[in-house]
C-alpha atoms as a PDB file:
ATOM      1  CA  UNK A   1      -8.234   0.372   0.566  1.00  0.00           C
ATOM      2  CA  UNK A   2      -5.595   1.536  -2.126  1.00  0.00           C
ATOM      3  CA  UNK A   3      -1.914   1.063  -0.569  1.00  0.00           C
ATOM      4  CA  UNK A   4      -1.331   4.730  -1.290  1.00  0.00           C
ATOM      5  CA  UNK A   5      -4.340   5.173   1.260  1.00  0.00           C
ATOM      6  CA  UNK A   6      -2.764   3.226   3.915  1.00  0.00           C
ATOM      7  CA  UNK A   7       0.361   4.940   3.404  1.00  0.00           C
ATOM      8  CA  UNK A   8      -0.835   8.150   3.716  1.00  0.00           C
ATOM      9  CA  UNK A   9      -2.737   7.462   7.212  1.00  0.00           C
ATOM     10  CA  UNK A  10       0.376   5.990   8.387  1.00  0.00           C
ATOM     11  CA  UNK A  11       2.867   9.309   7.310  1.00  0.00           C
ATOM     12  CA  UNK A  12       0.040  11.250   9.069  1.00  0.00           C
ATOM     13  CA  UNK A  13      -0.036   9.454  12.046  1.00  0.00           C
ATOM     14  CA  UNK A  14       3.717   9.418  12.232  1.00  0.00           C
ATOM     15  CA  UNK A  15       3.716  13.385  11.931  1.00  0.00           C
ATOM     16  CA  UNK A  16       1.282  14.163  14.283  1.00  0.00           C
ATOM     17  CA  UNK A  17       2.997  12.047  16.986  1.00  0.00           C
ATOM     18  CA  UNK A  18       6.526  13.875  16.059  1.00  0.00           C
ATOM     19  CA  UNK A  19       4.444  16.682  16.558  1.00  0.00           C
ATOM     20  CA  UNK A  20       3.744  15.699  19.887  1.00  0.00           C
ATOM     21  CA  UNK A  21       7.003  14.520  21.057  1.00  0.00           C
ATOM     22  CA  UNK A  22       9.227  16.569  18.951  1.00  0.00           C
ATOM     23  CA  UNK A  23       9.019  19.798  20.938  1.00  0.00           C
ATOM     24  CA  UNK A  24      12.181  21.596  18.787  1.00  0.00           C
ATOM     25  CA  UNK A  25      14.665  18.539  17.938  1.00  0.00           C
ATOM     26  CA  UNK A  26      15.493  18.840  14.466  1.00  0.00           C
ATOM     27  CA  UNK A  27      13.714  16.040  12.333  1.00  0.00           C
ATOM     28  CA  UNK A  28      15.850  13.219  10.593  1.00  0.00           C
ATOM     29  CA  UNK A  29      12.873  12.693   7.941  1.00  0.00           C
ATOM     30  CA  UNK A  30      13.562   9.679   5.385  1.00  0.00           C
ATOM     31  CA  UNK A  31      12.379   8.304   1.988  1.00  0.00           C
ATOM     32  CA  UNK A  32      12.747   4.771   0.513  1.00  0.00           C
ATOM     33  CA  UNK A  33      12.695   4.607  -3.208  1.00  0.00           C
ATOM     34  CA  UNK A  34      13.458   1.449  -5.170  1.00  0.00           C
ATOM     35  CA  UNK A  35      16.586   2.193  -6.402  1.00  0.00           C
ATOM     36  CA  UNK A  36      17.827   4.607  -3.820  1.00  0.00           C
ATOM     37  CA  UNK A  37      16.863   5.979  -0.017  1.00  0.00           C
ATOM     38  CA  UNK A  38      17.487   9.687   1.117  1.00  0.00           C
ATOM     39  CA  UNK A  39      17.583  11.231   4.266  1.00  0.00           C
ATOM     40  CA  UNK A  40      18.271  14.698   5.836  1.00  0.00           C
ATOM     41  CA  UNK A  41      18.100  16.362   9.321  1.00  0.00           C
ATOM     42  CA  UNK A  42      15.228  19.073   8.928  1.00  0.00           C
ATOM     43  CA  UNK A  43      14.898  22.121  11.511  1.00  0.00           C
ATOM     44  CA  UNK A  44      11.070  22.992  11.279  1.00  0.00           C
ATOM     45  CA  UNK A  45      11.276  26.003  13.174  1.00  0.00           C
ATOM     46  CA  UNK A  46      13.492  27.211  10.411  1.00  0.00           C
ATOM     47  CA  UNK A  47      12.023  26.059   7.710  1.00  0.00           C
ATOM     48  CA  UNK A  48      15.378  24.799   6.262  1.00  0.00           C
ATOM     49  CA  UNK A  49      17.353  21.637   5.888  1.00  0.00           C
ATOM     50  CA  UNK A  50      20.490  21.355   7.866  1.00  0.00           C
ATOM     51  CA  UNK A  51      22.342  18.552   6.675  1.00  0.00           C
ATOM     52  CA  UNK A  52      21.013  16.015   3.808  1.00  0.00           C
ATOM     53  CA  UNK A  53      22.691  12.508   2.798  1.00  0.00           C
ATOM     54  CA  UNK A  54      21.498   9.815  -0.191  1.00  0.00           C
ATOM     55  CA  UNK A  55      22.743   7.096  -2.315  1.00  0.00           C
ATOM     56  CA  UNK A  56      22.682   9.796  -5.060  1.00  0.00           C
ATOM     57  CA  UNK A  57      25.290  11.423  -3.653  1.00  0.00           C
ATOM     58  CA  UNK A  58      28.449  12.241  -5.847  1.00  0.00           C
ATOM     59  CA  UNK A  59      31.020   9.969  -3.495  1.00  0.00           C
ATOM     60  CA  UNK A  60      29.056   7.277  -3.409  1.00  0.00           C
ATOM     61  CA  UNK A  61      27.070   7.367  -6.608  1.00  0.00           C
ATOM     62  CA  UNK A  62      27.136   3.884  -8.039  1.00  0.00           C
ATOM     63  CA  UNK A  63      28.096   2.083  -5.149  1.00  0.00           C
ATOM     64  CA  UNK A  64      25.580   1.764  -2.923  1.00  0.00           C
ATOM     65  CA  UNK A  65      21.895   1.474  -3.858  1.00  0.00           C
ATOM     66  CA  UNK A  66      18.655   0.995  -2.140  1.00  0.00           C
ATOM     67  CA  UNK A  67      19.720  -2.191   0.204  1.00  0.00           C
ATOM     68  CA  UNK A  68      21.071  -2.682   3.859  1.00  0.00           C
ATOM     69  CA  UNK A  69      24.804  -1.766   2.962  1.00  0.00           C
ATOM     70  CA  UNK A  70      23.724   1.237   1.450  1.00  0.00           C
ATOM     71  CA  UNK A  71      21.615   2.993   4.452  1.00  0.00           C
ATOM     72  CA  UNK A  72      24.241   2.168   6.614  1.00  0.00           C
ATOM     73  CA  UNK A  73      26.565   4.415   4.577  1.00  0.00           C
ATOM     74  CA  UNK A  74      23.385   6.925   4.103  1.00  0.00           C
ATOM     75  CA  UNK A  75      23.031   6.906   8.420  1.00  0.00           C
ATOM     76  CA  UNK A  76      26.730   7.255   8.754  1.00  0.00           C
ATOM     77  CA  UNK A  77      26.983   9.795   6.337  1.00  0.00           C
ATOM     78  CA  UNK A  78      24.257  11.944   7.305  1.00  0.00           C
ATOM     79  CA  UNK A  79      25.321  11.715  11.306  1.00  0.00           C
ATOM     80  CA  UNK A  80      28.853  12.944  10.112  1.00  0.00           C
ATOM     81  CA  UNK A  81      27.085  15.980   8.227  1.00  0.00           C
ATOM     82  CA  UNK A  82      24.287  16.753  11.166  1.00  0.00           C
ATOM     83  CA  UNK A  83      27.108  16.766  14.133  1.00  0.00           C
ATOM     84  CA  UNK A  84      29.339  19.425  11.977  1.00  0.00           C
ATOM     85  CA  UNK A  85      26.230  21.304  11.707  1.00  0.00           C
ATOM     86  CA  UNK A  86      26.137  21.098  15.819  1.00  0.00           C
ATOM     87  CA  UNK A  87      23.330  18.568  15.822  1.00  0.00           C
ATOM     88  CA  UNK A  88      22.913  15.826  18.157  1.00  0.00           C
ATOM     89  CA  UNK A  89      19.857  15.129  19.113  1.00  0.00           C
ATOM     90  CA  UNK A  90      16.420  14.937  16.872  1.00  0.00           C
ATOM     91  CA  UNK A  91      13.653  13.235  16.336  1.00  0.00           C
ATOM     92  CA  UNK A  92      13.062  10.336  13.541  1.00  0.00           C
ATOM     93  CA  UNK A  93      10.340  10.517  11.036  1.00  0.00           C
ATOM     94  CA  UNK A  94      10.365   7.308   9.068  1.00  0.00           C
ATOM     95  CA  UNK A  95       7.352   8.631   7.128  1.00  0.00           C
ATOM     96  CA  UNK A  96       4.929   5.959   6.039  1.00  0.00           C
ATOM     97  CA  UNK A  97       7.499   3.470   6.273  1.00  0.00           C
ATOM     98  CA  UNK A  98       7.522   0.696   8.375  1.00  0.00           C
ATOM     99  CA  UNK A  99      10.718   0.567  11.013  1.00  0.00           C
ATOM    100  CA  UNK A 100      12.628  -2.366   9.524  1.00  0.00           C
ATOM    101  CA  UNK A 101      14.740  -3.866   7.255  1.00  0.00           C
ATOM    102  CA  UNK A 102      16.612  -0.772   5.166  1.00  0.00           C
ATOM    103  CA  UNK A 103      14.985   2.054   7.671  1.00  0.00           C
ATOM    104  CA  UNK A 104      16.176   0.531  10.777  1.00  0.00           C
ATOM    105  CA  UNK A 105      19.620   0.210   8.991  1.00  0.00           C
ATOM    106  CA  UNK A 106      19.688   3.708   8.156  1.00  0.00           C
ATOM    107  CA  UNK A 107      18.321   4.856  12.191  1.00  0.00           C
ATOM    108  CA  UNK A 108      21.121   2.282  13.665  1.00  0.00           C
ATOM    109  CA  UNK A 109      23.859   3.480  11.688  1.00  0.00           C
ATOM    110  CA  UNK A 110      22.939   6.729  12.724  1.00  0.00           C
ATOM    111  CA  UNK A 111      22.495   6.281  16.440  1.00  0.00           C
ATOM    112  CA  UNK A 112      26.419   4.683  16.254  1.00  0.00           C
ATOM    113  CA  UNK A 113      27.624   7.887  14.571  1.00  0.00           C
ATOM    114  CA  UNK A 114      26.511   9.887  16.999  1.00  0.00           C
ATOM    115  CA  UNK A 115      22.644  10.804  16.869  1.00  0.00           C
ATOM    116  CA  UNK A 116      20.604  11.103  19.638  1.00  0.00           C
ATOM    117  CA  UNK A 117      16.542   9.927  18.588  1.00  0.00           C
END
């Protein structure tokens, strides 16, 4: 099987369980790229994003990229944004990616600024 493939059954499988468990927690939904990783706290019921964080972003543009140190900032970032917005608790969607290395970093970071998942 292509790796796209197997990536794709594993998103799917991720967002049918969040499905599942979600019930209506806001989801902190992720994406890895080489060079840089994004994530944002989406409400679904909604339809619209309430607070978004990346390495793209203007502060931290060209400091952090798409390692460790960098989703840490991302998670802490992003936790600072989602509990102005009055949002503690959600669920995590890691997507297709597997929960470790620069993923976990971002979810831990999170959890210690204040995110409930």
């Amino acid at each position: 099987m292509a790796k796209l493939t197997l990536f794709e059954r594993r998103r799917q499988r991720v967002r049918t369980s969040l499905r599942k468990r979600g019930g209506t927690r806001p989801r902190l939904s992720i994406h890895r790229s080489g060079r840089h990783i994004y994530a944002q706290v989406i409400d679904d019921a909604q339809g619209r994003t309430v607070a978004s964080a990346s390495t793209l972003d203007k502060d931290v543009r060209g400091q952090a990229g798409a390692n460790v140190a960098g989703a840490q900032d991302v998670g802490r970032r992003l936790a600072e944004k989602a509990k102005a917005a009055g949002v503690t608790q959600v669920v995590f969607d890691r997507g297709g990616f597997l929960f470790h290395g620069r993923v976990k970093a971002l979810a831990d970071a999170a959890r210690e600024g204040g995110l409930e998942f």
